[in-house]
N, C-alpha and C. Protein backbone atom coordinates (compact mmCIF):
# COMPACT_ATOMS: atom_id res chain seq x y z
N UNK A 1 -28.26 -107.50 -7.32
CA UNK A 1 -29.51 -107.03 -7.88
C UNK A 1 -30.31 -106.27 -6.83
N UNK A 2 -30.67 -107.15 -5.49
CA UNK A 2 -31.28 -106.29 -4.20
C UNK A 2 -30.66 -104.72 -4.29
N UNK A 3 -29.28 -104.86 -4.32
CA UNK A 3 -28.54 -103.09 -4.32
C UNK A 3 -28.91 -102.44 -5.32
N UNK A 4 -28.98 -103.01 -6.71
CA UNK A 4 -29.25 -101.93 -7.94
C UNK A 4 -31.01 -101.20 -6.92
N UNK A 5 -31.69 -102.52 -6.96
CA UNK A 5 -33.00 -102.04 -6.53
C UNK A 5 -32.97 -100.97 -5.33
N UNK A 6 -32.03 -101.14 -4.78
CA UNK A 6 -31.75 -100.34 -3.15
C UNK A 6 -31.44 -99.02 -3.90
N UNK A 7 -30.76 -98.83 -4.51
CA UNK A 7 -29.73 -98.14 -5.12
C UNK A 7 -30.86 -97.10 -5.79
N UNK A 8 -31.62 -97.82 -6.35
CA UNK A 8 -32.62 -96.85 -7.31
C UNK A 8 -33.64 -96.35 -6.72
N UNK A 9 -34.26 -97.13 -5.65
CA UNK A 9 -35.31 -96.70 -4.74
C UNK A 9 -34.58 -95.47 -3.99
N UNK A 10 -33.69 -95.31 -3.30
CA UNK A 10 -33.13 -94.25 -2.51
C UNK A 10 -32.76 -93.38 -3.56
N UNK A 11 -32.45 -93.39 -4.77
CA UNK A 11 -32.38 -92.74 -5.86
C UNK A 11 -33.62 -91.43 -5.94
N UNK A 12 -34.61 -92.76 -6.09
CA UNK A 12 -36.08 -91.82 -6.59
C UNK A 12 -36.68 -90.88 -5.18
N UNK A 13 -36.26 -91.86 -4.09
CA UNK A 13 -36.79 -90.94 -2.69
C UNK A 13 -35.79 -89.94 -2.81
N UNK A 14 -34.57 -89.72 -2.87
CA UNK A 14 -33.68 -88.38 -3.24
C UNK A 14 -34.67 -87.28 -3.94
N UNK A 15 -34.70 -87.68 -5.26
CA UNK A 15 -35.32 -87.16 -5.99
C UNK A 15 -37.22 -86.55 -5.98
N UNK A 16 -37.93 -87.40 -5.08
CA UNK A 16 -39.06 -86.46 -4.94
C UNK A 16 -38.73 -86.01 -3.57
N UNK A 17 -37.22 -85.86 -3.09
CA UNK A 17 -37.30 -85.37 -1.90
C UNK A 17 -36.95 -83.85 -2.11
N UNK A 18 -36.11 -83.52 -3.73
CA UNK A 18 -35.18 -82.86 -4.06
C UNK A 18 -36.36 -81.95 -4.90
N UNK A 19 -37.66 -82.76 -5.73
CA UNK A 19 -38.47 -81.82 -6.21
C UNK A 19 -39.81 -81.00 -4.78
N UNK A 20 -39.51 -81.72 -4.31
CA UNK A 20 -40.37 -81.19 -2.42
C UNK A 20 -40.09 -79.95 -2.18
N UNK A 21 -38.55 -79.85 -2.41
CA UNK A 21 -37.72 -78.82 -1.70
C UNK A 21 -37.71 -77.32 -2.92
N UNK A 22 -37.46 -77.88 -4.17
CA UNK A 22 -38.07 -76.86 -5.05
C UNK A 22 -39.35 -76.47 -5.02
N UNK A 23 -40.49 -76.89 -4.80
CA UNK A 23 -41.35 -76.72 -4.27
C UNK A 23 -41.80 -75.73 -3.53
N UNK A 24 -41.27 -76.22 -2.49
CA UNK A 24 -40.98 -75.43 -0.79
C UNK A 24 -40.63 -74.00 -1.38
N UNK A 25 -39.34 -73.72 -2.07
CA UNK A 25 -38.61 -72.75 -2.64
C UNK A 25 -39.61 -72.05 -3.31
N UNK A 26 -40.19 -72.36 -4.41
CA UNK A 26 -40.71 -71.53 -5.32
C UNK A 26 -42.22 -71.09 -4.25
N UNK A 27 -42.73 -71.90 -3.42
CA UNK A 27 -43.97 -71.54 -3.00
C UNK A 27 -43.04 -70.50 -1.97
N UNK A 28 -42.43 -70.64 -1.25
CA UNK A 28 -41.91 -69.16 -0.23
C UNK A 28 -41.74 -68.30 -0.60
N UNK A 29 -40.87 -68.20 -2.13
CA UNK A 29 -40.77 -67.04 -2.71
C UNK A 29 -41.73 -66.54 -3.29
N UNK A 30 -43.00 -67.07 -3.63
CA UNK A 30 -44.17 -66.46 -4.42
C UNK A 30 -45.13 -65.74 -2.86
N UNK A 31 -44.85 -66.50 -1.68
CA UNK A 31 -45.52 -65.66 -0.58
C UNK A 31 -45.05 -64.97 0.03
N UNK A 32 -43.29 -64.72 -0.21
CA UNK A 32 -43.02 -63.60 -0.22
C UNK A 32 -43.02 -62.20 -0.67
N UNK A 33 -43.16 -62.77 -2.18
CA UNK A 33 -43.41 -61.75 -2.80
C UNK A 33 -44.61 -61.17 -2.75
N UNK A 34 -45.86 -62.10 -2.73
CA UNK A 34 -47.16 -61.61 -2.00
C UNK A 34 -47.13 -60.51 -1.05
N UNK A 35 -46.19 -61.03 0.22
CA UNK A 35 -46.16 -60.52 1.43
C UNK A 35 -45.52 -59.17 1.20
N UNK A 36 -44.60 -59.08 0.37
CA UNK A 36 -43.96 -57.81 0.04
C UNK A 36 -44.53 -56.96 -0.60
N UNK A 37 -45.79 -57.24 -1.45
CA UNK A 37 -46.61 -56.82 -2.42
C UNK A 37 -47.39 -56.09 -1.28
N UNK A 38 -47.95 -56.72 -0.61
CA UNK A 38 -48.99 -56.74 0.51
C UNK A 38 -48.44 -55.18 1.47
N UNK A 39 -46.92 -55.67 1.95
CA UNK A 39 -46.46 -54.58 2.63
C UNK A 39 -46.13 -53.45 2.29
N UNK A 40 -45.93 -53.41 0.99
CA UNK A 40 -45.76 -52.22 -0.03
C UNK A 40 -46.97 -51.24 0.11
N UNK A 41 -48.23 -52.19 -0.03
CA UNK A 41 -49.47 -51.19 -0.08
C UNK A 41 -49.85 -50.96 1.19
N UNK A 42 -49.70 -51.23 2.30
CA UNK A 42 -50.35 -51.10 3.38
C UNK A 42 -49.29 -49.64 3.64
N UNK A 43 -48.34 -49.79 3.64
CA UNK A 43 -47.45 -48.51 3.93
C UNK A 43 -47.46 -47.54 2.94
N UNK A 44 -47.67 -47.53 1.60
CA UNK A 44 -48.17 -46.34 0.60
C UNK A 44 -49.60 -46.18 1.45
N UNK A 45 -50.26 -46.56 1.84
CA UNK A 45 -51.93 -45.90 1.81
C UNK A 45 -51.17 -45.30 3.41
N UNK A 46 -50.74 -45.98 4.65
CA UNK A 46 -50.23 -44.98 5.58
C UNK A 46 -49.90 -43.67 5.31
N UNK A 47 -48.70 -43.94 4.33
CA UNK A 47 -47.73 -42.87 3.81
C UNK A 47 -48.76 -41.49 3.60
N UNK A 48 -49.35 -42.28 2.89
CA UNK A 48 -50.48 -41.17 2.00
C UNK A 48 -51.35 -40.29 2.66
N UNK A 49 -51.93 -41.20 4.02
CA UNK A 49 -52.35 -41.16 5.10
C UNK A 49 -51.70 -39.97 6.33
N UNK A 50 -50.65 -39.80 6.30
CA UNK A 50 -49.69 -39.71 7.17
C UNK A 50 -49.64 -38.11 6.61
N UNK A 51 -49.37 -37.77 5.56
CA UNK A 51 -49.34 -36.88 4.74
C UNK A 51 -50.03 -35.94 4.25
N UNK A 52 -51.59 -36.27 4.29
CA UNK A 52 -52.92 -35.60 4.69
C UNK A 52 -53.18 -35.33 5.56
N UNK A 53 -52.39 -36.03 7.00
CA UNK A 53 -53.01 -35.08 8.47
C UNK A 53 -51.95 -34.62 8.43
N UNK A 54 -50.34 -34.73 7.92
CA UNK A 54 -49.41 -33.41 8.04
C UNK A 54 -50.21 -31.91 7.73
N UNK A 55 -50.44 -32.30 6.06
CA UNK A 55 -50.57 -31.20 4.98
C UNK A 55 -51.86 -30.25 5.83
N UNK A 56 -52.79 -30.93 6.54
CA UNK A 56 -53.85 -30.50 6.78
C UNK A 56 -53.55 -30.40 8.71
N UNK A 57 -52.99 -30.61 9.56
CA UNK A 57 -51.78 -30.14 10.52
C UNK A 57 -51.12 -28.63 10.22
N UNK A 58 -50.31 -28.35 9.14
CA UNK A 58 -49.78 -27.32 8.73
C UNK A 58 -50.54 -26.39 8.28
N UNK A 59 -51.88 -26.75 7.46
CA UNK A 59 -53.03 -25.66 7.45
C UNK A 59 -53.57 -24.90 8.66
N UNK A 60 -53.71 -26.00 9.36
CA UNK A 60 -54.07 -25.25 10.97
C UNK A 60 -53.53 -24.58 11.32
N UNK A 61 -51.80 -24.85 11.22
CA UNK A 61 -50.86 -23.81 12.36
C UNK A 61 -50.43 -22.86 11.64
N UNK A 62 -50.66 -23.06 10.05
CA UNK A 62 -49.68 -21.85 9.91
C UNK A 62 -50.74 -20.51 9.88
N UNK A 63 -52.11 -20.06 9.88
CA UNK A 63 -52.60 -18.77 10.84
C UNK A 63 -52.65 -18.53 12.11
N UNK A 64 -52.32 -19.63 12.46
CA UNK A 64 -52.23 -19.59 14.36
C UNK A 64 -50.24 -18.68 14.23
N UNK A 65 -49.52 -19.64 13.02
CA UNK A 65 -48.19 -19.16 13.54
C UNK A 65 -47.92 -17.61 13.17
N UNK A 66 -48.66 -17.32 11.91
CA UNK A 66 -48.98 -16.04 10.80
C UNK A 66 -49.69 -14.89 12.70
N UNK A 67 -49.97 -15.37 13.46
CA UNK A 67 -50.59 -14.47 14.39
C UNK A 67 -49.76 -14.66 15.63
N UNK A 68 -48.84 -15.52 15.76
CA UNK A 68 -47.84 -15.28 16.80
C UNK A 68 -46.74 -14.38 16.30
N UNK A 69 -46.41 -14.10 15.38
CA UNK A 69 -45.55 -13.69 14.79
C UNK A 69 -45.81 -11.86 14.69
N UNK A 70 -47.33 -11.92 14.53
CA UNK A 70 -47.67 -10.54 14.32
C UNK A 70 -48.06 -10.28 15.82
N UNK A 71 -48.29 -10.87 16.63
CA UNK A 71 -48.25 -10.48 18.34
C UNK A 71 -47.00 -10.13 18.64
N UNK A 72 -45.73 -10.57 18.03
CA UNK A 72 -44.62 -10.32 18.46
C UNK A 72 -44.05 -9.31 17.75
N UNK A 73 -44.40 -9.02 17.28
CA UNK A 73 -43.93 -7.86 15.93
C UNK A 73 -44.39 -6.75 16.62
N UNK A 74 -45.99 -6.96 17.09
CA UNK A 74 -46.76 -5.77 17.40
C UNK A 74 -46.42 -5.47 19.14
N UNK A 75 -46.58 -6.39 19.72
CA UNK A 75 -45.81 -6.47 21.07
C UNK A 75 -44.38 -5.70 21.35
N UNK A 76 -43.26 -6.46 20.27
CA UNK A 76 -42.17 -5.08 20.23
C UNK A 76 -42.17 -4.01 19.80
N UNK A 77 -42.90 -3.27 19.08
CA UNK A 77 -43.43 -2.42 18.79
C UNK A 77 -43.86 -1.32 19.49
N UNK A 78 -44.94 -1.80 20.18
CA UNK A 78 -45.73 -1.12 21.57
C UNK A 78 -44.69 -0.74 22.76
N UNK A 79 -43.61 -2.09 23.48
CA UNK A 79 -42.84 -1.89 23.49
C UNK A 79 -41.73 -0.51 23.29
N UNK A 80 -41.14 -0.42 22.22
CA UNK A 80 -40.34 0.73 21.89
C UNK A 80 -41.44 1.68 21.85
N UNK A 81 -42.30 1.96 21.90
CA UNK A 81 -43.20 2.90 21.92
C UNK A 81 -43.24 3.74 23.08
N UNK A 82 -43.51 2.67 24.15
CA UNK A 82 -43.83 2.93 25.13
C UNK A 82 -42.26 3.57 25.95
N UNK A 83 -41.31 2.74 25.74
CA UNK A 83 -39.57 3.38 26.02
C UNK A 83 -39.73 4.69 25.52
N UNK A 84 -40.09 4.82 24.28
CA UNK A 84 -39.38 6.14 23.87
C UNK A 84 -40.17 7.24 24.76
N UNK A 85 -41.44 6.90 24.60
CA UNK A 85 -42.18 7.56 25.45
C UNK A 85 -41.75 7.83 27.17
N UNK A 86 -41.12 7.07 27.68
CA UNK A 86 -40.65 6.88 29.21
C UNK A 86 -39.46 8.05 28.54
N UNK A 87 -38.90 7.86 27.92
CA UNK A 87 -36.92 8.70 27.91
C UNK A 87 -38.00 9.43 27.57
N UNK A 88 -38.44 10.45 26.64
CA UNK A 88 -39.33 11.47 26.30
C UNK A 88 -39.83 12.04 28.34
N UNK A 89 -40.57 12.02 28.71
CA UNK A 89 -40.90 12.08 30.38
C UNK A 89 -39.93 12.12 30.77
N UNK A 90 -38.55 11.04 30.69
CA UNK A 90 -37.77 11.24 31.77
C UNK A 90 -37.26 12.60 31.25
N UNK A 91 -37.10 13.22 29.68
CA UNK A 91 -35.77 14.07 29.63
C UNK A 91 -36.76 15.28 29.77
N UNK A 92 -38.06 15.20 30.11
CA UNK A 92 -38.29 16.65 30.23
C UNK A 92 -38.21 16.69 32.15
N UNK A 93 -38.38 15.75 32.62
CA UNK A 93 -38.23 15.60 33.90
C UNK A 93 -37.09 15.75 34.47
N UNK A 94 -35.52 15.42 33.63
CA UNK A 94 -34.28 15.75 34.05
C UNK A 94 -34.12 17.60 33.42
N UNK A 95 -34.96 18.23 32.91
CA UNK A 95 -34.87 19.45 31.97
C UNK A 95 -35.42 20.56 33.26
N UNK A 96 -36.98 19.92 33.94
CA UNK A 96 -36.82 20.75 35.26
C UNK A 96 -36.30 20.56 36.21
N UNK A 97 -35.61 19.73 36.61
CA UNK A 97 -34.26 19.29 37.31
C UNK A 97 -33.53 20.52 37.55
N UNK A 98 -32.92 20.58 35.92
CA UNK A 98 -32.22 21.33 35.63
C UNK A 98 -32.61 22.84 36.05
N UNK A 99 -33.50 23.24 35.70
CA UNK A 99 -34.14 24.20 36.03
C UNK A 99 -33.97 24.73 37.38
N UNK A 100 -34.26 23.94 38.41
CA UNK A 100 -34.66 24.11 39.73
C UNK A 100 -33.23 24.55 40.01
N UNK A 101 -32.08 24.05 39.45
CA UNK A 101 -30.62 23.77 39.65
C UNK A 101 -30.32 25.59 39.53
N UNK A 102 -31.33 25.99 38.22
CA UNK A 102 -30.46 27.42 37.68
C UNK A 102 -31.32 28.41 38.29
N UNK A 103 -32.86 28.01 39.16
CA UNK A 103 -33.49 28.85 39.79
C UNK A 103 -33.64 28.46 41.13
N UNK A 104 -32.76 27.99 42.20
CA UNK A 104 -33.13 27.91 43.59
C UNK A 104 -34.19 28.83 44.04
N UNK A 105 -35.13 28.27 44.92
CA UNK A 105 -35.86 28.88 45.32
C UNK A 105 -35.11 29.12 46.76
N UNK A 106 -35.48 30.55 47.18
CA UNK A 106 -34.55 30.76 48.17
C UNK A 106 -35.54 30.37 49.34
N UNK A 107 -34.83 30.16 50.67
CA UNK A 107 -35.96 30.15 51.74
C UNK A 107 -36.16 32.04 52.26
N UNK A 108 -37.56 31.97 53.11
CA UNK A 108 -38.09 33.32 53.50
C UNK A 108 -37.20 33.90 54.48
């Protein structure tokens, strides 16, 4: 009889040991899911965050980049300008060259 009683007492301590642990279970998973809930929004409002100083980042640079682009455009430009202009000088400069070549000046 002591054993049935033994038997049933360790029974029932099993048993609110076994509803403890469901317990345990269902409360971790509900503060996980909290916690996941939680982490979800903190990183959408970053995200969002993150995305407004891009969008507004890229407003800034792109007339700064819209004017590097036209410095370099206009820079090569000036550039070949300025070449063609040099060969232009040089070929009238190799032309009296030439000249001097077909008119020696004689000495006195």
């Amino acid at each position: 009889a002591w054993q049935d009683k033994m038997r049933a007492d360790l029974k029932q301590k099993m048993y609110v040991k076994e509803q403890k642990m469901a317990e345990v279970i269902t409360s971790v998973k509900l503060c996980q899911d909290r916690l996941e809930a939680e982490w979800m929004e903190i990183n959408n409002v970053f995200s969002e965050v993150i995305k407004v100083v891009e969008d507004a980042r890229q407003k800034a640079l792109d007339p700064v980049e819209i004017r590097r682009q036209q410095v370099k455009r206009e820079s090569s430009d000036l550039l070949l300008e300025l070449q063609k202009q040099i060969d232009s000088l040089k070929d009238s400069l190799d032309e009296l060259d030439e000249l001097d070549l077909q008119n020696p000046v004689l000495p006195n």
